[in-house]
C-alpha atoms as a PDB file:
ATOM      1  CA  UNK A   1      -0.211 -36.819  22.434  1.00  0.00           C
ATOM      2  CA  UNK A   2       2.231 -34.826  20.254  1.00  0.00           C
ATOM      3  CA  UNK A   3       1.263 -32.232  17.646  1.00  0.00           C
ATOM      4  CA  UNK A   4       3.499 -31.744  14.591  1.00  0.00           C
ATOM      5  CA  UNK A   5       2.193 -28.732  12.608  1.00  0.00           C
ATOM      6  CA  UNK A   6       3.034 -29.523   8.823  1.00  0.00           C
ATOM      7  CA  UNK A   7       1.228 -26.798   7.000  1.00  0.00           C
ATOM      8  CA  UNK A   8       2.517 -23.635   5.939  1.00  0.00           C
ATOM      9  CA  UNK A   9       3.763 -21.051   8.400  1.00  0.00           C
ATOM     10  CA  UNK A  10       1.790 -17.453   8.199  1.00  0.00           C
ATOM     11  CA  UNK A  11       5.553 -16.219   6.295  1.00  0.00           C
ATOM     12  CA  UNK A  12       5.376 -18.774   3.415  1.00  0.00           C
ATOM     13  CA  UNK A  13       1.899 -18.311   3.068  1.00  0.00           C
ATOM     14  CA  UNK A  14       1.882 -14.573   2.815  1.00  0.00           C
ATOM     15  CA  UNK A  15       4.980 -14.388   0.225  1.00  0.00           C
ATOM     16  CA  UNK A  16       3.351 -17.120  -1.314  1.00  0.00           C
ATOM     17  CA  UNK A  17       0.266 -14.640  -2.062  1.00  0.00           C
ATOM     18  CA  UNK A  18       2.322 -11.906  -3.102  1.00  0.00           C
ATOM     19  CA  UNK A  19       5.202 -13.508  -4.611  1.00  0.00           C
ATOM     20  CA  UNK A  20       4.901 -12.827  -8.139  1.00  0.00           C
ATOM     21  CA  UNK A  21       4.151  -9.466  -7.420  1.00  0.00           C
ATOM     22  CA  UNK A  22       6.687  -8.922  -5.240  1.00  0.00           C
ATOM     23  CA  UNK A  23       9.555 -10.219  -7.485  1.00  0.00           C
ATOM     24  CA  UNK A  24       8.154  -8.732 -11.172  1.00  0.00           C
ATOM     25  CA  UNK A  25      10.743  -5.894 -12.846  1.00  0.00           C
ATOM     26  CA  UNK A  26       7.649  -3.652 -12.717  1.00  0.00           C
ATOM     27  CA  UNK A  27       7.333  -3.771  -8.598  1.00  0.00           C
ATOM     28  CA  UNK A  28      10.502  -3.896  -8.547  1.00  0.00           C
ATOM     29  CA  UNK A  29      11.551   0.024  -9.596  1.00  0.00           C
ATOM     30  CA  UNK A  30       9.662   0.910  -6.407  1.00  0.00           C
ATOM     31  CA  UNK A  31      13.178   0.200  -4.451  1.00  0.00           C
ATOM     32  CA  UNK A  32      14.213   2.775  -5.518  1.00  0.00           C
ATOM     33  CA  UNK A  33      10.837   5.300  -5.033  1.00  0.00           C
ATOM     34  CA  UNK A  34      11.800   7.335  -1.960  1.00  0.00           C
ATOM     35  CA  UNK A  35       8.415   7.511  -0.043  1.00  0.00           C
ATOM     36  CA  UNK A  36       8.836   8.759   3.598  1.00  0.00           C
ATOM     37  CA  UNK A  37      12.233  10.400   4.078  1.00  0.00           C
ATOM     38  CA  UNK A  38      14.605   7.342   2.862  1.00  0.00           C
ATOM     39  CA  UNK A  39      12.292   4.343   2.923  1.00  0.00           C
ATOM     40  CA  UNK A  40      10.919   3.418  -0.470  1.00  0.00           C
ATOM     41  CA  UNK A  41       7.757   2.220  -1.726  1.00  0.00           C
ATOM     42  CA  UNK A  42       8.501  -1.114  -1.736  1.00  0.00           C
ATOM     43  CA  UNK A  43       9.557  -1.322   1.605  1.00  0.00           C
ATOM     44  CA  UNK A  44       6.682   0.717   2.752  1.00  0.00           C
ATOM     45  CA  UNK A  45       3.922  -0.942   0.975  1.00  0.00           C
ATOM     46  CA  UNK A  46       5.341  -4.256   2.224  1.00  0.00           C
ATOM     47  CA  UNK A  47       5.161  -3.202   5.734  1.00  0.00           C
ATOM     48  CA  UNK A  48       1.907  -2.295   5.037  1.00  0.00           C
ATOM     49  CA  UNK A  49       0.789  -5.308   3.298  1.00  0.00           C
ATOM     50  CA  UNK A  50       2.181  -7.718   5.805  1.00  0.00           C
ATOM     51  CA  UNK A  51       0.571  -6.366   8.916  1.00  0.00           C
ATOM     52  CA  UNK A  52      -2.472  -5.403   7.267  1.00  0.00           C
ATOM     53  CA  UNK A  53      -2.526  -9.749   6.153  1.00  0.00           C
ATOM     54  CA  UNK A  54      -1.880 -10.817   9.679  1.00  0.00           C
ATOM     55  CA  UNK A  55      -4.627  -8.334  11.216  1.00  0.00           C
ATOM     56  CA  UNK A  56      -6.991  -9.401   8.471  1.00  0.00           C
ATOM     57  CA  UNK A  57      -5.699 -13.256   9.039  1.00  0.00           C
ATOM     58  CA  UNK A  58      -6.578 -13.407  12.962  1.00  0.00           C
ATOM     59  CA  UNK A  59     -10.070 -11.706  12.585  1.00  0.00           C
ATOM     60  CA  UNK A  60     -11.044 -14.199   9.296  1.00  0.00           C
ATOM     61  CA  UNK A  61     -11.174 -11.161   7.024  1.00  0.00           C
ATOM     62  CA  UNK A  62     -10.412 -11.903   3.387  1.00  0.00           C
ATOM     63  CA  UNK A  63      -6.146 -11.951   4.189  1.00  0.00           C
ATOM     64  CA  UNK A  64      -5.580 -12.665   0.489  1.00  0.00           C
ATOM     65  CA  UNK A  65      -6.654  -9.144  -0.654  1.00  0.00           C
ATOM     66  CA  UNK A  66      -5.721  -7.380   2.548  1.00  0.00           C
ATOM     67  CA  UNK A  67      -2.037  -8.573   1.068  1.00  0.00           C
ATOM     68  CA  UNK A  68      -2.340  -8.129  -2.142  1.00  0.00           C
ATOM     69  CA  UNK A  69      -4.098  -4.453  -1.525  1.00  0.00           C
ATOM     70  CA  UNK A  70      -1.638  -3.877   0.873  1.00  0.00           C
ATOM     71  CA  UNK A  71       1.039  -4.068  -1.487  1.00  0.00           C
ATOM     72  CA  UNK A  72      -0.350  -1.991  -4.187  1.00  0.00           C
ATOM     73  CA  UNK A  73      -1.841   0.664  -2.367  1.00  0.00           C
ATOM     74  CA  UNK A  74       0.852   3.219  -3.411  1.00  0.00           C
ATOM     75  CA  UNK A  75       1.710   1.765  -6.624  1.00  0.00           C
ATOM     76  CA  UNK A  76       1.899   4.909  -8.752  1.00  0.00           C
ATOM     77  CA  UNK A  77       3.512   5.549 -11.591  1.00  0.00           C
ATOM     78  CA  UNK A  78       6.783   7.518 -10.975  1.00  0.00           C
ATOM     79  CA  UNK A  79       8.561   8.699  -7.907  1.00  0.00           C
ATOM     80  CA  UNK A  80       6.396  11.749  -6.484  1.00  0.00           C
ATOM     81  CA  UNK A  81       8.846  13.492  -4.813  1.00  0.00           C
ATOM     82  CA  UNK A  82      11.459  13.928  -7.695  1.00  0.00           C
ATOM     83  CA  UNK A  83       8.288  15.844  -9.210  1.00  0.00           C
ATOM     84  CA  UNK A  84       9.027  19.562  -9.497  1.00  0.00           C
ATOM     85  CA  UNK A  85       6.081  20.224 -11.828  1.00  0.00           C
ATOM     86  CA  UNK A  86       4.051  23.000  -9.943  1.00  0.00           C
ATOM     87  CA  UNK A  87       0.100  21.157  -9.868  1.00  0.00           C
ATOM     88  CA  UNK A  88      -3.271  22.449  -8.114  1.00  0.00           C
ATOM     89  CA  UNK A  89      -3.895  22.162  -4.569  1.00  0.00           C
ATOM     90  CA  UNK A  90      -6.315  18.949  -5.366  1.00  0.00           C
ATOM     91  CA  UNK A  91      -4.185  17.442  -8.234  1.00  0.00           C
ATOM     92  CA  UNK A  92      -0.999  17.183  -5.642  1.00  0.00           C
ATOM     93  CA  UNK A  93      -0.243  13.406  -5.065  1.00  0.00           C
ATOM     94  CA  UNK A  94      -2.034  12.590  -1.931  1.00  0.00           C
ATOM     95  CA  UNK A  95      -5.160  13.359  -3.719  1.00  0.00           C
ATOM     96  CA  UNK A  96      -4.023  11.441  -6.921  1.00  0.00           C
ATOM     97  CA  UNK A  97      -2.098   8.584  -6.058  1.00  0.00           C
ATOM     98  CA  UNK A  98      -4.594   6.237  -5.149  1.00  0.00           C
ATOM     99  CA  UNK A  99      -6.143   6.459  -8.554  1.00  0.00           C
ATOM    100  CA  UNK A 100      -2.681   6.282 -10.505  1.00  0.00           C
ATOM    101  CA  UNK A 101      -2.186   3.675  -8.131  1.00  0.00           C
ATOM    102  CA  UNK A 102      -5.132   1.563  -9.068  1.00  0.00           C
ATOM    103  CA  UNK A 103      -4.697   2.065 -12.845  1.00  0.00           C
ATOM    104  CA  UNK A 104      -1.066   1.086 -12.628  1.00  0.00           C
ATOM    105  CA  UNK A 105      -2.084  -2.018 -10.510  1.00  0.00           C
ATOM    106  CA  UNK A 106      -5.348  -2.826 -13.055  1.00  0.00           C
ATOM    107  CA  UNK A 107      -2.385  -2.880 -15.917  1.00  0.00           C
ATOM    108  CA  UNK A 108       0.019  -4.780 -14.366  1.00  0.00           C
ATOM    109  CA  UNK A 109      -1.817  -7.531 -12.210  1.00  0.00           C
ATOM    110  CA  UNK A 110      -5.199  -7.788 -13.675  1.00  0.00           C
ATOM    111  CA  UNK A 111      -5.473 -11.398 -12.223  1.00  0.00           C
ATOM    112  CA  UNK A 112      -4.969 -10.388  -8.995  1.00  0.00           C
ATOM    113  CA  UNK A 113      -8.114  -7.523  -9.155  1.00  0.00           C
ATOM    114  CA  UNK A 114     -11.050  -7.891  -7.208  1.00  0.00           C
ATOM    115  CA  UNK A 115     -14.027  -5.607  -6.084  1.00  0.00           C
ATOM    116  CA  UNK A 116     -11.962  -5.453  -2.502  1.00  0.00           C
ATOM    117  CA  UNK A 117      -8.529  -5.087  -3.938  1.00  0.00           C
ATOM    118  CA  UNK A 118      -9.720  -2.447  -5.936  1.00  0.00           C
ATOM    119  CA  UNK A 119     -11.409  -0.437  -3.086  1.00  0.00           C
ATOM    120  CA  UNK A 120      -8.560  -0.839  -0.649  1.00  0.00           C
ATOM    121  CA  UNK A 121      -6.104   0.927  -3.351  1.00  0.00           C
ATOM    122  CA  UNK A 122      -8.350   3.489  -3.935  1.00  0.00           C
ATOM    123  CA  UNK A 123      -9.731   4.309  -0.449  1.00  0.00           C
ATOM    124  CA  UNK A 124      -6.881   4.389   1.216  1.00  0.00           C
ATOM    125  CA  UNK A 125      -6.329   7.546   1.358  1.00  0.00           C
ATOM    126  CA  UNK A 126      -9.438   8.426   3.611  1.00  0.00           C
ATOM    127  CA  UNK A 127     -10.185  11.117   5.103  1.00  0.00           C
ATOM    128  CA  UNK A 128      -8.031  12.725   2.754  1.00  0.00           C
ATOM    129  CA  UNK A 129      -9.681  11.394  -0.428  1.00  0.00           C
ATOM    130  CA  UNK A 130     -13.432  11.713   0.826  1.00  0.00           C
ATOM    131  CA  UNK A 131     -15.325   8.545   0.081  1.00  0.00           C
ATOM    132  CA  UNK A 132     -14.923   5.993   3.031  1.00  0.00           C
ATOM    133  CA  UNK A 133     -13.766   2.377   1.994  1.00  0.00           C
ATOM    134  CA  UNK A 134     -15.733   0.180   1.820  1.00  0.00           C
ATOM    135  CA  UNK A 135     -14.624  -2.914   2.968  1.00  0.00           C
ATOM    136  CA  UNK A 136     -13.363  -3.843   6.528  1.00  0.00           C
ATOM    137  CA  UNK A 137     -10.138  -5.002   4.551  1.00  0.00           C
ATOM    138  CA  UNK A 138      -9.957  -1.696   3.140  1.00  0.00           C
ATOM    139  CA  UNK A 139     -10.315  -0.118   6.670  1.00  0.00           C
ATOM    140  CA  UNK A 140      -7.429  -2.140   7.844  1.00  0.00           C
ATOM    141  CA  UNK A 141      -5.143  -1.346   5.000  1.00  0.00           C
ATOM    142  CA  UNK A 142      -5.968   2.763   5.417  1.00  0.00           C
ATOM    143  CA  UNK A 143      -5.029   2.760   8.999  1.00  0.00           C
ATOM    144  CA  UNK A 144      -2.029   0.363   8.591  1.00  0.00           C
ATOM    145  CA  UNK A 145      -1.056   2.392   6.398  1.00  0.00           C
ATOM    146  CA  UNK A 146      -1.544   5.618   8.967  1.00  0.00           C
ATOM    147  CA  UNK A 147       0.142   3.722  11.561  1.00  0.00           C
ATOM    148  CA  UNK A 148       3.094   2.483   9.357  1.00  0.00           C
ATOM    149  CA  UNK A 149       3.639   6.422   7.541  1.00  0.00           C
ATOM    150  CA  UNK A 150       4.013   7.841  11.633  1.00  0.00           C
ATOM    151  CA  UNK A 151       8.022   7.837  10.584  1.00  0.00           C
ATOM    152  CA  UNK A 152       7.133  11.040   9.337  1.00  0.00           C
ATOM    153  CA  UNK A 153       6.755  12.720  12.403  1.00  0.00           C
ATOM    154  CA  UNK A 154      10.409  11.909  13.038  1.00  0.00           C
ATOM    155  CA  UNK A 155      11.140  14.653  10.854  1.00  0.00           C
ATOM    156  CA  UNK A 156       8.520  17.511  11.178  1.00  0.00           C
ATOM    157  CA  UNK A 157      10.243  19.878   8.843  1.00  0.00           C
ATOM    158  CA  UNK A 158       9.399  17.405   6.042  1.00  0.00           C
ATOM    159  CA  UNK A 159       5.948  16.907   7.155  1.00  0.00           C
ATOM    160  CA  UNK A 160       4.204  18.689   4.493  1.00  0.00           C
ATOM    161  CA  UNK A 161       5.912  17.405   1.622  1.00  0.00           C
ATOM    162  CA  UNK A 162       5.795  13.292   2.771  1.00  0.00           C
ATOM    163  CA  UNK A 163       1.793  14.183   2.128  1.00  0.00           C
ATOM    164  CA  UNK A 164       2.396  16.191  -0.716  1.00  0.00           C
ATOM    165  CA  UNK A 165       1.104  19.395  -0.044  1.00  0.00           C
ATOM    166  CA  UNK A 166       4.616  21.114  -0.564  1.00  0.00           C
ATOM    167  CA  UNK A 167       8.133  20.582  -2.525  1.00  0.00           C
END
């Protein structure tokens, strides 16, 4: 007996979750956010959402907001390290993001907001930002997201400022 798979592949579905995100002119700009060294946002937040949808798609976690939280984790409002304006110690941006982050994604993709979306944008940033998250998805997406930043350690002189601490 022969098997002939004719659902969606894993690929299709996941750009099929994040699709209109993905392609809007808002998402977009964040080509051209440098995040770690010379990736941007957008490439780093979709490495992030894509392995964070497989992990959470093999262990029958809620994939569709391990995606879409993913992919918004680090959507902030402007490119943090053209920022020369000298802050506090706890207002630098990886203490702040992950709220600017969740505002910006509460504007621009309402529909897509849920109570685990929400925490995994938020939380990510643990321990740095102190509150644990919540939600296994949100665990996933915070060390994904650990896992996927290690570039940084490719360049140690730049260590402090890919986490914001310096200029």
């Amino acid at each position: 007996m022969k098997f002939i798979y004719i659902g969606k592949t894993s690929k299709e579905e996941f750009f099929e979750i994040i699709s209109e995100i993905l392609n809007s002119e808002e998402y977009q700009k964040r080509k051209k956010y440098k995040h770690h060294g010379e990736k941007s946002v957008y490439d780093h937040c979709l490495s992030v959402s894509m392995k964070s949808y497989k992990i959470a798609k093999i262990m029958g976690m809620d994939y569709k907001s391990a995606a879409i939280g993913g992919l918004l984790h680090d959507f902030y409002y402007k490119p943090w390290q053209e920022n020369k304006e000298k802050k506090s110690f706890l207002k630098l941006h990886g203490f702040v993001h992950a709220k600017e982050a969740l505002q910006n994604s509460k504007q621009n993709y309402p529909q897509y907001m849920n109570k685990r979306v929400e925490n995994i944008i938020v939380r990510h940033m643990f321990p740095l930002n102190i509150i644990p998250p919540r939600y296994v998805e949100s665990w996933v997406i915070t060390i994904v997201d650990k896992i996927v930043s290690m570039e940084i350690f490719l360049n140690p002189s730049k260590l402090l400022m890919y986490v914001g601490l310096k200029k």
